[in-house]
N, C-alpha and C. Protein backbone atom coordinates (compact mmCIF):
# COMPACT_ATOMS: atom_id res chain seq x y z
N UNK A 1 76.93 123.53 102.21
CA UNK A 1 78.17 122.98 101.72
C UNK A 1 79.24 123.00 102.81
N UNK A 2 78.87 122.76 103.67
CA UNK A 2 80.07 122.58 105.24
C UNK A 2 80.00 121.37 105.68
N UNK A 3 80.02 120.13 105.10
CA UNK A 3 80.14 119.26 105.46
C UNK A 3 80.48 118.02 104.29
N UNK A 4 82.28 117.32 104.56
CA UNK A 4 82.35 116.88 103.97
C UNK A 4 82.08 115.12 103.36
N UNK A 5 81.90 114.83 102.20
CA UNK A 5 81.68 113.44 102.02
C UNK A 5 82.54 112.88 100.96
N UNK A 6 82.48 111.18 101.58
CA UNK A 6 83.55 110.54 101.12
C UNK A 6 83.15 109.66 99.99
N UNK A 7 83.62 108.75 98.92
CA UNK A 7 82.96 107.93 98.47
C UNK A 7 83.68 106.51 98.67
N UNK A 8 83.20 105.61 99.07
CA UNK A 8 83.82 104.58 99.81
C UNK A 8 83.04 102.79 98.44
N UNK A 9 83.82 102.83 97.90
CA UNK A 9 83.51 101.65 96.65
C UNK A 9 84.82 100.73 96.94
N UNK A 10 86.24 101.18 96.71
CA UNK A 10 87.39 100.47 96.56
C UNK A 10 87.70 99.24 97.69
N UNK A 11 87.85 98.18 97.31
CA UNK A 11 88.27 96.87 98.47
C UNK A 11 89.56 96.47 98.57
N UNK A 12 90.50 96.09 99.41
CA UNK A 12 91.52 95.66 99.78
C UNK A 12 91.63 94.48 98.49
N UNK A 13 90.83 93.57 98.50
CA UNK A 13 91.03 92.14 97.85
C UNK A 13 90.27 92.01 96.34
N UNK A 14 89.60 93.01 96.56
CA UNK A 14 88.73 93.06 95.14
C UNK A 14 88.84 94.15 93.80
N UNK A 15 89.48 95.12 94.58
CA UNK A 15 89.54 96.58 93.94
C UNK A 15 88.31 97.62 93.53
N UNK A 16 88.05 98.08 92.47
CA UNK A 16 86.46 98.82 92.84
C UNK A 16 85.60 98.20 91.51
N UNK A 17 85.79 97.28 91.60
CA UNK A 17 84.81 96.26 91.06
C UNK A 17 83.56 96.35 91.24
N UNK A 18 82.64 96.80 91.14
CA UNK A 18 81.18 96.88 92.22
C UNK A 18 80.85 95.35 91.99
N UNK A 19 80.68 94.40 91.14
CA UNK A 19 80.08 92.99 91.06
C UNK A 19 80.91 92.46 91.90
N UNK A 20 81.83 92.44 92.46
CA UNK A 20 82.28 91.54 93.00
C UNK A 20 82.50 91.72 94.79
N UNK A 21 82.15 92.72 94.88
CA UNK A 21 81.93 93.28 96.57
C UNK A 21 81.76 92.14 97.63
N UNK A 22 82.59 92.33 98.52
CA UNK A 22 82.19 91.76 99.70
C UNK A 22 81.44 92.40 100.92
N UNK A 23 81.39 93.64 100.90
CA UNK A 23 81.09 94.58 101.59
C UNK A 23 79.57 93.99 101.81
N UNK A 24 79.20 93.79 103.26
CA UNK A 24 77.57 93.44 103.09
C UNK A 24 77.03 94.21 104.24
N UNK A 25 75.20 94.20 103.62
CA UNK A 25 74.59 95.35 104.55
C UNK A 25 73.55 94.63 105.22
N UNK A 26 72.90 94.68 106.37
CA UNK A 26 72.24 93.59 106.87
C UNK A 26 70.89 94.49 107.65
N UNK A 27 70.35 94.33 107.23
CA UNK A 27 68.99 95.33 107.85
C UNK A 27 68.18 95.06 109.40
N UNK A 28 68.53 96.09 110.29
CA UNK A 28 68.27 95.57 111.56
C UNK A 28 67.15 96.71 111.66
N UNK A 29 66.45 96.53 113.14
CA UNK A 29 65.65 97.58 113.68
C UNK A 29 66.33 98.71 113.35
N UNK A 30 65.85 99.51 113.30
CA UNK A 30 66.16 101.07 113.28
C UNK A 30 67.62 101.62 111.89
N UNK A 31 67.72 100.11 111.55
CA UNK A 31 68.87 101.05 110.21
C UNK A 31 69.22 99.37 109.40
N UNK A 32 70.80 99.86 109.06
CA UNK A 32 71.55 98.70 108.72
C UNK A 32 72.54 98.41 109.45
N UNK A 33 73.16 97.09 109.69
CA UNK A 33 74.81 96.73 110.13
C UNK A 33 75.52 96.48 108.62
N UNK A 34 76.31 97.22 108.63
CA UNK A 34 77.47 97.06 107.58
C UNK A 34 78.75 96.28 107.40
N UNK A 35 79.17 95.14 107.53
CA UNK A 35 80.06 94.45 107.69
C UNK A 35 80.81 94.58 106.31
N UNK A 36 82.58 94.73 106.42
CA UNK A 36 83.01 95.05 105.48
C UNK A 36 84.56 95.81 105.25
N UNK A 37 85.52 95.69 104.57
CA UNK A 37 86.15 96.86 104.06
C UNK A 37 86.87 97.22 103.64
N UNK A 38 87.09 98.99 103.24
CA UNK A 38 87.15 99.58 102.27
C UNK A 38 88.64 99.92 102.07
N UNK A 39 89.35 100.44 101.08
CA UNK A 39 90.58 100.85 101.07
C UNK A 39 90.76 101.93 100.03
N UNK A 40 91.72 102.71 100.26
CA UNK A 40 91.95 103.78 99.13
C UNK A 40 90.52 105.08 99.06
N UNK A 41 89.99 105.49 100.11
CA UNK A 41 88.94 106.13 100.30
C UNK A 41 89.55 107.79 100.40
N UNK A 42 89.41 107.90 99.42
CA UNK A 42 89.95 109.60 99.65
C UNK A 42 89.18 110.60 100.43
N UNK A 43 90.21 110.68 101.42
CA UNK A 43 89.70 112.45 102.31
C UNK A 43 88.76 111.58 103.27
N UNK A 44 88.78 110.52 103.55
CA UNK A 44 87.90 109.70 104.75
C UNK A 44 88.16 110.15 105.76
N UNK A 45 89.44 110.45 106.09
CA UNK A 45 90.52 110.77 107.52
C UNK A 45 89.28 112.00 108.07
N UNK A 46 88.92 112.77 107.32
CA UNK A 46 88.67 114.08 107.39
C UNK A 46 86.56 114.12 106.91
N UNK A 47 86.65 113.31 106.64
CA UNK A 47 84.75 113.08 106.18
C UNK A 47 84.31 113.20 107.42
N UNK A 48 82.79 114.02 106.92
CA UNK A 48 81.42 113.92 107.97
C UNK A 48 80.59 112.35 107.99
N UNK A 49 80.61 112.53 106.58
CA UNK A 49 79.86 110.70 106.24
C UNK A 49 80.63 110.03 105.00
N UNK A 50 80.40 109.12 104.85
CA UNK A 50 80.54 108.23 103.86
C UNK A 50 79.76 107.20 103.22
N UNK A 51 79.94 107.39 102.01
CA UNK A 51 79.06 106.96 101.10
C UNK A 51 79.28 105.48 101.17
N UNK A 52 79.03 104.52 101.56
CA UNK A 52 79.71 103.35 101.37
C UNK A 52 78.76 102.27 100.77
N UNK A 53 79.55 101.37 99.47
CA UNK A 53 78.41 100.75 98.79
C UNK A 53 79.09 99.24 99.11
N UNK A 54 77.75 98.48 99.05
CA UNK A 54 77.45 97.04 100.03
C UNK A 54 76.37 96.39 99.19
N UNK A 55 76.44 95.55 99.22
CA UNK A 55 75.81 94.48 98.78
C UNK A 55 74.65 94.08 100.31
N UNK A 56 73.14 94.27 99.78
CA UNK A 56 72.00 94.41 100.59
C UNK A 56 71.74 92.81 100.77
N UNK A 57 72.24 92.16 101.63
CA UNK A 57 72.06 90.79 102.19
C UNK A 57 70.20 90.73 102.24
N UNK A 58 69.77 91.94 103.15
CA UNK A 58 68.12 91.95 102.62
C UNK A 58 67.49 92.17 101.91
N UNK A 59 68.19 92.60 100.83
CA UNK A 59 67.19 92.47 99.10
C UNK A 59 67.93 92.01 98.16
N UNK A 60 68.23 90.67 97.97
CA UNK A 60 68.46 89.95 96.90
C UNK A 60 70.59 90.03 96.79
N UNK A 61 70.67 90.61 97.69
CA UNK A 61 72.06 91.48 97.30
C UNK A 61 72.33 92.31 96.38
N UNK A 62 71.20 92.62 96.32
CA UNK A 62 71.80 94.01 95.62
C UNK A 62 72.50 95.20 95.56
N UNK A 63 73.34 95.75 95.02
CA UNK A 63 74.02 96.33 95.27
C UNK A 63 73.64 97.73 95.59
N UNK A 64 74.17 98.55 96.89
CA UNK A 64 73.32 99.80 97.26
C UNK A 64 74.61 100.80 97.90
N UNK A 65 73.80 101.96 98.19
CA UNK A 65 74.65 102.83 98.76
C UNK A 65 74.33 103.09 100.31
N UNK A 66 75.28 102.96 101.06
CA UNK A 66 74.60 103.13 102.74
C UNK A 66 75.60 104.93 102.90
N UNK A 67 74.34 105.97 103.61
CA UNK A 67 75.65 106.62 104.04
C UNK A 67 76.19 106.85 105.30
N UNK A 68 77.07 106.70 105.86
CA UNK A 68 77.30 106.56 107.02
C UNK A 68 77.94 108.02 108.20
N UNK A 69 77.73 108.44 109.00
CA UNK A 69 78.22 109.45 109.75
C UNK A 69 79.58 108.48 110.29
N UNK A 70 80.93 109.82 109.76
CA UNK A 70 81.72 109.28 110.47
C UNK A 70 81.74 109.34 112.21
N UNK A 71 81.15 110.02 112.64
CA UNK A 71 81.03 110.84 114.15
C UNK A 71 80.45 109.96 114.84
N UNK A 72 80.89 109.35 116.00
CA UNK A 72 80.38 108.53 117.01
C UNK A 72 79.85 107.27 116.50
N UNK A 73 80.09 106.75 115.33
CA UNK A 73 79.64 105.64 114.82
C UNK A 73 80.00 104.23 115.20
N UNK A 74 79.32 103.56 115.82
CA UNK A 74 79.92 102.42 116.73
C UNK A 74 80.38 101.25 115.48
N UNK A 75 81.96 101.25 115.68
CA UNK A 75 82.42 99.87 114.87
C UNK A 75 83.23 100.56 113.35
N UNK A 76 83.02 101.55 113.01
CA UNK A 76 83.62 102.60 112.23
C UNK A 76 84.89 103.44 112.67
N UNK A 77 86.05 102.64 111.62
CA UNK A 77 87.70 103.37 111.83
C UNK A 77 87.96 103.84 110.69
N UNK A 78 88.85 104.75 110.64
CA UNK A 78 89.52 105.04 109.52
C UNK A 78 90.62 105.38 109.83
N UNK A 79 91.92 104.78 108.43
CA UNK A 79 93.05 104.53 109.40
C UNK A 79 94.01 105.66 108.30
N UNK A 80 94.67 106.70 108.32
CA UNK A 80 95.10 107.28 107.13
C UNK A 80 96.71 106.50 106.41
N UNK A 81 96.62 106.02 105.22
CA UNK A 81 97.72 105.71 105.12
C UNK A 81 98.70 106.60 104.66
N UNK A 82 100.11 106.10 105.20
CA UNK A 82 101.07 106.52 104.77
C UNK A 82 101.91 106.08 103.81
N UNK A 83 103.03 107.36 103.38
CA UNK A 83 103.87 107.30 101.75
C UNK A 83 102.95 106.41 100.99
N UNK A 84 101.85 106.93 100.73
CA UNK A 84 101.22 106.85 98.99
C UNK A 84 101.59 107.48 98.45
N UNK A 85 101.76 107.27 96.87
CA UNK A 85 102.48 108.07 96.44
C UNK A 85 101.46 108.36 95.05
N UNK A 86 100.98 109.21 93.60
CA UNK A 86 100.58 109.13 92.87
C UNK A 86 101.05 109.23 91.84
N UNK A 87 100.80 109.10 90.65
CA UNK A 87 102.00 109.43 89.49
C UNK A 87 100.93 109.40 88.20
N UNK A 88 101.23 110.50 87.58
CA UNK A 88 100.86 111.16 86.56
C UNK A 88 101.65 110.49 85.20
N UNK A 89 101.06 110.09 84.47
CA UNK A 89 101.50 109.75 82.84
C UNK A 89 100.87 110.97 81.94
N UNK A 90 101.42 111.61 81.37
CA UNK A 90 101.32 112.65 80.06
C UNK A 90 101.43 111.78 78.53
C-alpha cells in the first residue's frame, strides 16, 4: 500500500459519461498509445499510475481501463488546477 492511484474517467467536453468518451487506445508493439483527455482527476498531481479509461480503437471500441505509470511516461502531463473550490449541500 505505498503507492498511489488515480482514477482518470472525467473529460473536459464530455464529463464522466463513459458512452460518450473520446479518450482512445490504440494497440501498438509492446503496449497501447493513448490519445486523449482527462479533467478533474483527483490526487493525479501526486499518483504513481493512473487508471485511465479509453475507448479500445482495437477491439470494437470498447470501452476499457489502461493503467498508466505516471513516472517517465513519454507524452503524459498533469497540470494541477487552481482555486477549485467544492461545496457541500446538507
Amino acid at each position: 500500500m505505498d503507492k498511489l492511484i488515480s482514477f482518470a474517467l472525467t473529460e473536459p467536453d464530455n464529463g464522466s459519461d463513459a458512452s460518450g468518451l473520446k479518450t482512445t487506445a490504440t494497440k501498438v508493439e509492446g503496449g497501447y498509445i493513448l490519445n486523449g483527455h482527462k479533467r478533474w482527476i483527483g490526487s493525479a498531481t501526486i499518483a504513481d499510475y493512473v487508471l485511465v479509461w479509453a475507448k479500445n480503437s482495437s477491439d470494437s471500441n470498447k470501452i476499457q481501463a489502461f493503467i498508466v505509470t505516471t513516472k517517465n511516461c513519454k507524452g503524459f502531463s498533469v497540470k494541477k488546477m487552481e482555486n477549485k473550490y467544492g461545496m457541500r449541500v446538507n
